[in-house]
Protein backbone atom coordinates (compact mmCIF):
# COMPACT_ATOMS: atom_id res chain seq x y z
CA UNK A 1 -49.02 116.83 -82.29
CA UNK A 2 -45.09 118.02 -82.85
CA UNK A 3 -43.82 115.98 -85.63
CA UNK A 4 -41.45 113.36 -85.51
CA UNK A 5 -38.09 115.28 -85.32
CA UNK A 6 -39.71 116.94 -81.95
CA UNK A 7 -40.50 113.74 -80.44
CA UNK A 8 -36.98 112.33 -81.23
CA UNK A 9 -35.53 115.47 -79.55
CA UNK A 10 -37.17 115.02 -76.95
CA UNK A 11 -37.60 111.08 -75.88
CA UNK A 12 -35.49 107.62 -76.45
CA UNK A 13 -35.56 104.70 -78.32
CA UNK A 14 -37.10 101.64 -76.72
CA UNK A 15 -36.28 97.74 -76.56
CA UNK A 16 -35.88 95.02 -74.95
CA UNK A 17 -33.60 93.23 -72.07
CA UNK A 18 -31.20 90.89 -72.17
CA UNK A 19 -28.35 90.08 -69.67
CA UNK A 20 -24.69 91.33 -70.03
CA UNK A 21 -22.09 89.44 -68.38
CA UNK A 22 -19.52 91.78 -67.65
CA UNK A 23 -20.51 94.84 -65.59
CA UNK A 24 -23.96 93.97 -63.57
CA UNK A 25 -24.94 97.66 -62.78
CA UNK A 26 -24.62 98.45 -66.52
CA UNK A 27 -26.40 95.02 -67.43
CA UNK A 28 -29.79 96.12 -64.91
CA UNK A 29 -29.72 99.09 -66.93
CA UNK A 30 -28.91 97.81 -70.32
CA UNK A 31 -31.95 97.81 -73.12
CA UNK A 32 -31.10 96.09 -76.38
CA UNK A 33 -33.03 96.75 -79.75
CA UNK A 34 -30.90 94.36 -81.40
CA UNK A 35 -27.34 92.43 -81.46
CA UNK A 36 -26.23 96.11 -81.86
CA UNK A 37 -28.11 98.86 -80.61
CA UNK A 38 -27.93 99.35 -76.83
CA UNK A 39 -29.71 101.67 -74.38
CA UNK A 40 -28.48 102.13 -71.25
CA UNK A 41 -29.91 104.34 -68.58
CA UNK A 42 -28.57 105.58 -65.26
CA UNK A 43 -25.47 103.81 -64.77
CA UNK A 44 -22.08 103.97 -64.30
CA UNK A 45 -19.83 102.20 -66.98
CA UNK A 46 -16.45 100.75 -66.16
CA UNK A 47 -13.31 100.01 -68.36
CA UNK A 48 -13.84 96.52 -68.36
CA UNK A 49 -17.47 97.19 -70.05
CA UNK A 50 -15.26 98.31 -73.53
CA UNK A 51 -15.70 93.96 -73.82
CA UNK A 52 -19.42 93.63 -74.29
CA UNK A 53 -19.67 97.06 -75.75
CA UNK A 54 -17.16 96.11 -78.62
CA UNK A 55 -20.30 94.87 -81.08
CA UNK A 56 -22.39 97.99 -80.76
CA UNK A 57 -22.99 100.20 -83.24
CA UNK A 58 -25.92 102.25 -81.90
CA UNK A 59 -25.81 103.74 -78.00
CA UNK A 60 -27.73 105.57 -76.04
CA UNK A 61 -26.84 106.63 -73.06
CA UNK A 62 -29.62 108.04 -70.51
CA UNK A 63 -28.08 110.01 -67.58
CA UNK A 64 -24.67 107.41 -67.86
CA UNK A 65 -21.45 107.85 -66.10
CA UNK A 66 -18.22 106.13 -68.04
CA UNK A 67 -14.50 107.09 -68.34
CA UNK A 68 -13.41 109.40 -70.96
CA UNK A 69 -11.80 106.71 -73.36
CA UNK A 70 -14.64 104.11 -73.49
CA UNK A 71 -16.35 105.39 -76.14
CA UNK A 72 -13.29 105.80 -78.32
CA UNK A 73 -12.88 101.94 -77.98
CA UNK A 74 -15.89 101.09 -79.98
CA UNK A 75 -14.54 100.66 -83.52
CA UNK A 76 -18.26 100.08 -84.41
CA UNK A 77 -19.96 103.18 -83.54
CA UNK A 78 -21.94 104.72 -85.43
CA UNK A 79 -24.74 106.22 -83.45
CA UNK A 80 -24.67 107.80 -80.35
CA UNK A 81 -27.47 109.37 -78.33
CA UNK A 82 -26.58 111.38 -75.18
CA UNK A 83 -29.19 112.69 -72.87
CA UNK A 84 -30.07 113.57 -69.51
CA UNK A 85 -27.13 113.76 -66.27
CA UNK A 86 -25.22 116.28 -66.13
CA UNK A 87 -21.44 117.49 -67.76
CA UNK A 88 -19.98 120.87 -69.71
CA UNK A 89 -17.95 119.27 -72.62
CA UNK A 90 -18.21 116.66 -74.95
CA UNK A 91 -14.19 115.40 -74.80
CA UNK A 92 -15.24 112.17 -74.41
CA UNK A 93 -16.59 111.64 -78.13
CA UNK A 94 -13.30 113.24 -79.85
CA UNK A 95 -11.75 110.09 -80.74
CA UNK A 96 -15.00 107.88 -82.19
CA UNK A 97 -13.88 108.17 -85.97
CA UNK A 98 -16.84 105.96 -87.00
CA UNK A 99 -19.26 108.18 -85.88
CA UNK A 100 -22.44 109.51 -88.23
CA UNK A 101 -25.19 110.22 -85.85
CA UNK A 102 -24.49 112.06 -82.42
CA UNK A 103 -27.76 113.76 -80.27
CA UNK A 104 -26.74 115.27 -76.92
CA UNK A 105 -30.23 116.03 -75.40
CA UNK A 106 -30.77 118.21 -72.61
CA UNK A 107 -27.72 117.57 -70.38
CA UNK A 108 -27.35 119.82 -67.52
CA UNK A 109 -24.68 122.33 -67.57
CA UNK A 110 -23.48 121.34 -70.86
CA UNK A 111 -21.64 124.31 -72.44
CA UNK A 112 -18.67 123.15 -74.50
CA UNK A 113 -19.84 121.31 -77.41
CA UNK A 114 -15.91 122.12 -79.48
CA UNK A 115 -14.44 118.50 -79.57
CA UNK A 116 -17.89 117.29 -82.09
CA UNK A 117 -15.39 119.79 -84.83
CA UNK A 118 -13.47 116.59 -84.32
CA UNK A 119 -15.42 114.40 -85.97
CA UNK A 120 -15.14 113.98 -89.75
CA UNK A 121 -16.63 111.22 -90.32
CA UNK A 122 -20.16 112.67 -88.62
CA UNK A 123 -23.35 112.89 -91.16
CA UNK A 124 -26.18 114.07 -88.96
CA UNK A 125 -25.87 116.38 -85.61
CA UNK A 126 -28.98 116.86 -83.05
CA UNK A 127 -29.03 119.16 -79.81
CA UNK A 128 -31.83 119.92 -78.05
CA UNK A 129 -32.26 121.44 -74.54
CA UNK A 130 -28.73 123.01 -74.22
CA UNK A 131 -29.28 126.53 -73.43
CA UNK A 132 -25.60 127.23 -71.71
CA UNK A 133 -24.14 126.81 -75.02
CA UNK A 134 -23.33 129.90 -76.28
CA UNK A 135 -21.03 128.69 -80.25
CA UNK A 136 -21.87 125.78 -82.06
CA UNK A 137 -18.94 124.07 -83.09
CA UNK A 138 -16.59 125.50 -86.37
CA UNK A 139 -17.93 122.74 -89.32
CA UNK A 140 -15.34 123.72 -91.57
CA UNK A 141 -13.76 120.74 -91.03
CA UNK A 142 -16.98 118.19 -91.37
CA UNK A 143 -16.95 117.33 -94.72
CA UNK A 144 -19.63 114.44 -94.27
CA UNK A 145 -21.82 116.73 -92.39
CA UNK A 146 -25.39 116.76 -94.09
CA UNK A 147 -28.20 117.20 -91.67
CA UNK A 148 -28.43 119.15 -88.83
CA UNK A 149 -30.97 119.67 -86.07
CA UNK A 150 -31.47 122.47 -83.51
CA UNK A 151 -33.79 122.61 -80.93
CA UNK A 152 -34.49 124.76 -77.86
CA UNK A 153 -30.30 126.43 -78.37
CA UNK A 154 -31.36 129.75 -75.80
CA UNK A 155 -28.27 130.66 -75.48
CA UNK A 156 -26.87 131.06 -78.74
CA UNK A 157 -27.12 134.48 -80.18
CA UNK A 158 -25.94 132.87 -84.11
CA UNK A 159 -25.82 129.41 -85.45
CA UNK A 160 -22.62 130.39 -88.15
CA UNK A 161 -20.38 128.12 -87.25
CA UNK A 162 -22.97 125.28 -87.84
CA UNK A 163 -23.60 126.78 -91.26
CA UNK A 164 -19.42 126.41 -92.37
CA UNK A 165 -20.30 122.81 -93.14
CA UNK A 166 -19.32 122.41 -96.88
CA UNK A 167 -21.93 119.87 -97.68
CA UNK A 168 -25.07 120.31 -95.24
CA UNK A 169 -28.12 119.58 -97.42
CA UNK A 170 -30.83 119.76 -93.98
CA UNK A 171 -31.58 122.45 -91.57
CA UNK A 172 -34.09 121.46 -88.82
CA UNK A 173 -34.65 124.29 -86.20
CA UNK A 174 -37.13 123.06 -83.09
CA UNK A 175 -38.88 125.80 -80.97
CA UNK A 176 -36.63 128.46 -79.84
CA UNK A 177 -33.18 129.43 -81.56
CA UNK A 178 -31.96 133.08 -82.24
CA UNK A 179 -30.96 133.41 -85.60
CA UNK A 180 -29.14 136.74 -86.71
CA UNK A 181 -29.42 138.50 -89.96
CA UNK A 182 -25.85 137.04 -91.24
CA UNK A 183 -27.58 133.37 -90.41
CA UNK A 184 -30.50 134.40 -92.63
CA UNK A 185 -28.99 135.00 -95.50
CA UNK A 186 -26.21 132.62 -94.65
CA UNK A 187 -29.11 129.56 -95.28
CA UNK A 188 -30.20 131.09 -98.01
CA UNK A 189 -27.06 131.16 -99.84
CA UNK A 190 -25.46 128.01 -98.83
CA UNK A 191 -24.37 126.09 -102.09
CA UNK A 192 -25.60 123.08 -100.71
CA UNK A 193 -28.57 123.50 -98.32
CA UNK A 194 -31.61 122.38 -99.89
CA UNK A 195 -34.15 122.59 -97.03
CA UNK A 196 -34.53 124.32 -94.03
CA UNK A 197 -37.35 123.84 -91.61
CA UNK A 198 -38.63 125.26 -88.57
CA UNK A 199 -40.96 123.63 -85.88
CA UNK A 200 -41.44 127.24 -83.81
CA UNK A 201 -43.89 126.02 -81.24
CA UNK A 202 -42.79 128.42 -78.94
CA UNK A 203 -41.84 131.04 -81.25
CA UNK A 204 -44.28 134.21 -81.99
CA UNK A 205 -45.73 133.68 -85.74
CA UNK A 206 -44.01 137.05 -86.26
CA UNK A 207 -40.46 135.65 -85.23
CA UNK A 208 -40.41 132.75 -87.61
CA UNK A 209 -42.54 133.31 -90.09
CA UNK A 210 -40.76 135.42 -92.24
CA UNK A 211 -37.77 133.78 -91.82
CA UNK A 212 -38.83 130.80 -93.35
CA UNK A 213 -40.79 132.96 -96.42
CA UNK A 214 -37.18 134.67 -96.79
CA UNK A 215 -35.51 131.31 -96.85
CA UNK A 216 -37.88 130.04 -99.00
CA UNK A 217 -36.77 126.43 -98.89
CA UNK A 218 -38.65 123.28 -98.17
CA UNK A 219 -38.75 121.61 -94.98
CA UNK A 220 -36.48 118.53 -94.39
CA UNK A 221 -38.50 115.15 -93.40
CA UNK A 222 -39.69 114.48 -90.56
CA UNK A 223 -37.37 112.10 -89.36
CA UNK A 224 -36.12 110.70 -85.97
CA UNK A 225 -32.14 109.82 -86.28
CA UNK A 226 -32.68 106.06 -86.30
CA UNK A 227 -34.84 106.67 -88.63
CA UNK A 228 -32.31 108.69 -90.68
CA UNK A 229 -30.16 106.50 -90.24
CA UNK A 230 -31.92 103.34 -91.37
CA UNK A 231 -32.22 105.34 -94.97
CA UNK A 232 -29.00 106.04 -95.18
CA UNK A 233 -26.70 102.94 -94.70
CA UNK A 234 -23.38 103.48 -94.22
């Protein structure tokens, strides 16, 4: 049985309906955990849905269609989880400045993941299932950045520009991700990073194992992001 920061990569959060006024193909498709936390899968959002959205501060979004601003006009957001559909970019998350959770999950063609540098404010970063995305995006810039999760990253060659994060503390890596020698030692050196994990499943014993015994750090816990996020209130 993978452990829990498999399954989150890989499925959703679930909930309840309730009715929402303002757009009715979002509201069919609209689950709701709670006053705020919304899932909402295949649909197409529409300006006008910024009004109902305004109280959320966790969203998933399954396969959803919007316009590039809507996001950005959620003062409350906080968590956003992006899977399935289909897109190369992430523009449309550059101006959340609330943001401290963000998982984009297997999206098809996804390739450009630059405009998450953009967010200072973010604390914990999940992909999973992205394998046209060749460089992670320059942390430098992410002061608040603590945890981070890779899983299934084919296409990346090195993960260094994850690793520029001045305060990451987690490293989660989930079946395959090439690592190069620089990334090795780059973990192992980081003046922050106090665990670093790896979930190989997929991975020959002779790939990851000594990795980890040359990183020599404990694993981070097994946590989904909600779950993350419920121990660390903002």
């Amino acid at each position: 049985m993978p452990p829990a920061v498999s399954r989150a990569l890989q499925s959703g959060p679930t909930g309840r309906i309730l009715a929402v006024s303002k757009s009715e193909g979002a509201a069919r498709a609209a689950w709701w955990g709670s006053k705020d936390e919304v899932r909402i899968d295949h649909a197409t959002l529409v300006d006008a849905d910024v009004d109902w959205l305004q109280p959320v501060k966790r969203l998933t979004l399954w396969a959803v269609k919007h316009p590039d601003n809507l996001l950005a006009c959620l003062p409350r957001l906080e968590f956003l989880d992006i899977r399935g559909g289909s897109g190369t970019n992430v523009r449309h998350i550059a101006g959340c400045r609330s943001l401290r959770v963000l998982v984009v999950n297997q999206v098809r063609g996804m390739s450009d993941l630059g405009d998450v540098a953009q967010l200072s404010t973010l604390e914990l970063l999940s992909l999973y299932g992205l394998p046209r995305v060749q460089t992670l995006p320059l942390s430098a810039g992410m002061p608040a950045l603590t945890r981070v999760e890779l899983g299934s990253m084919k296409g990346l060659s090195s993960i260094a520009p994850i690793l520029a994060a001045p305060a990451l503390e987690e490293l989660q890596l989930v079946r395959k991700v090439n690592l190069s020698s620089k990334d090795i030692h780059a973990i192992r050196e980081h003046p922050s990073l106090v665990r670093f994990g790896w979930f190989a499943e997929d991975v020959p014993d002779k790939v990851w194992k000594p990795v980890v015994d040359r990183i020599g750090k404990p694993a981070p816990a097994a946590l989904t992001p909600e779950k993350w996020l419920d121990q660390h209130p903002g």
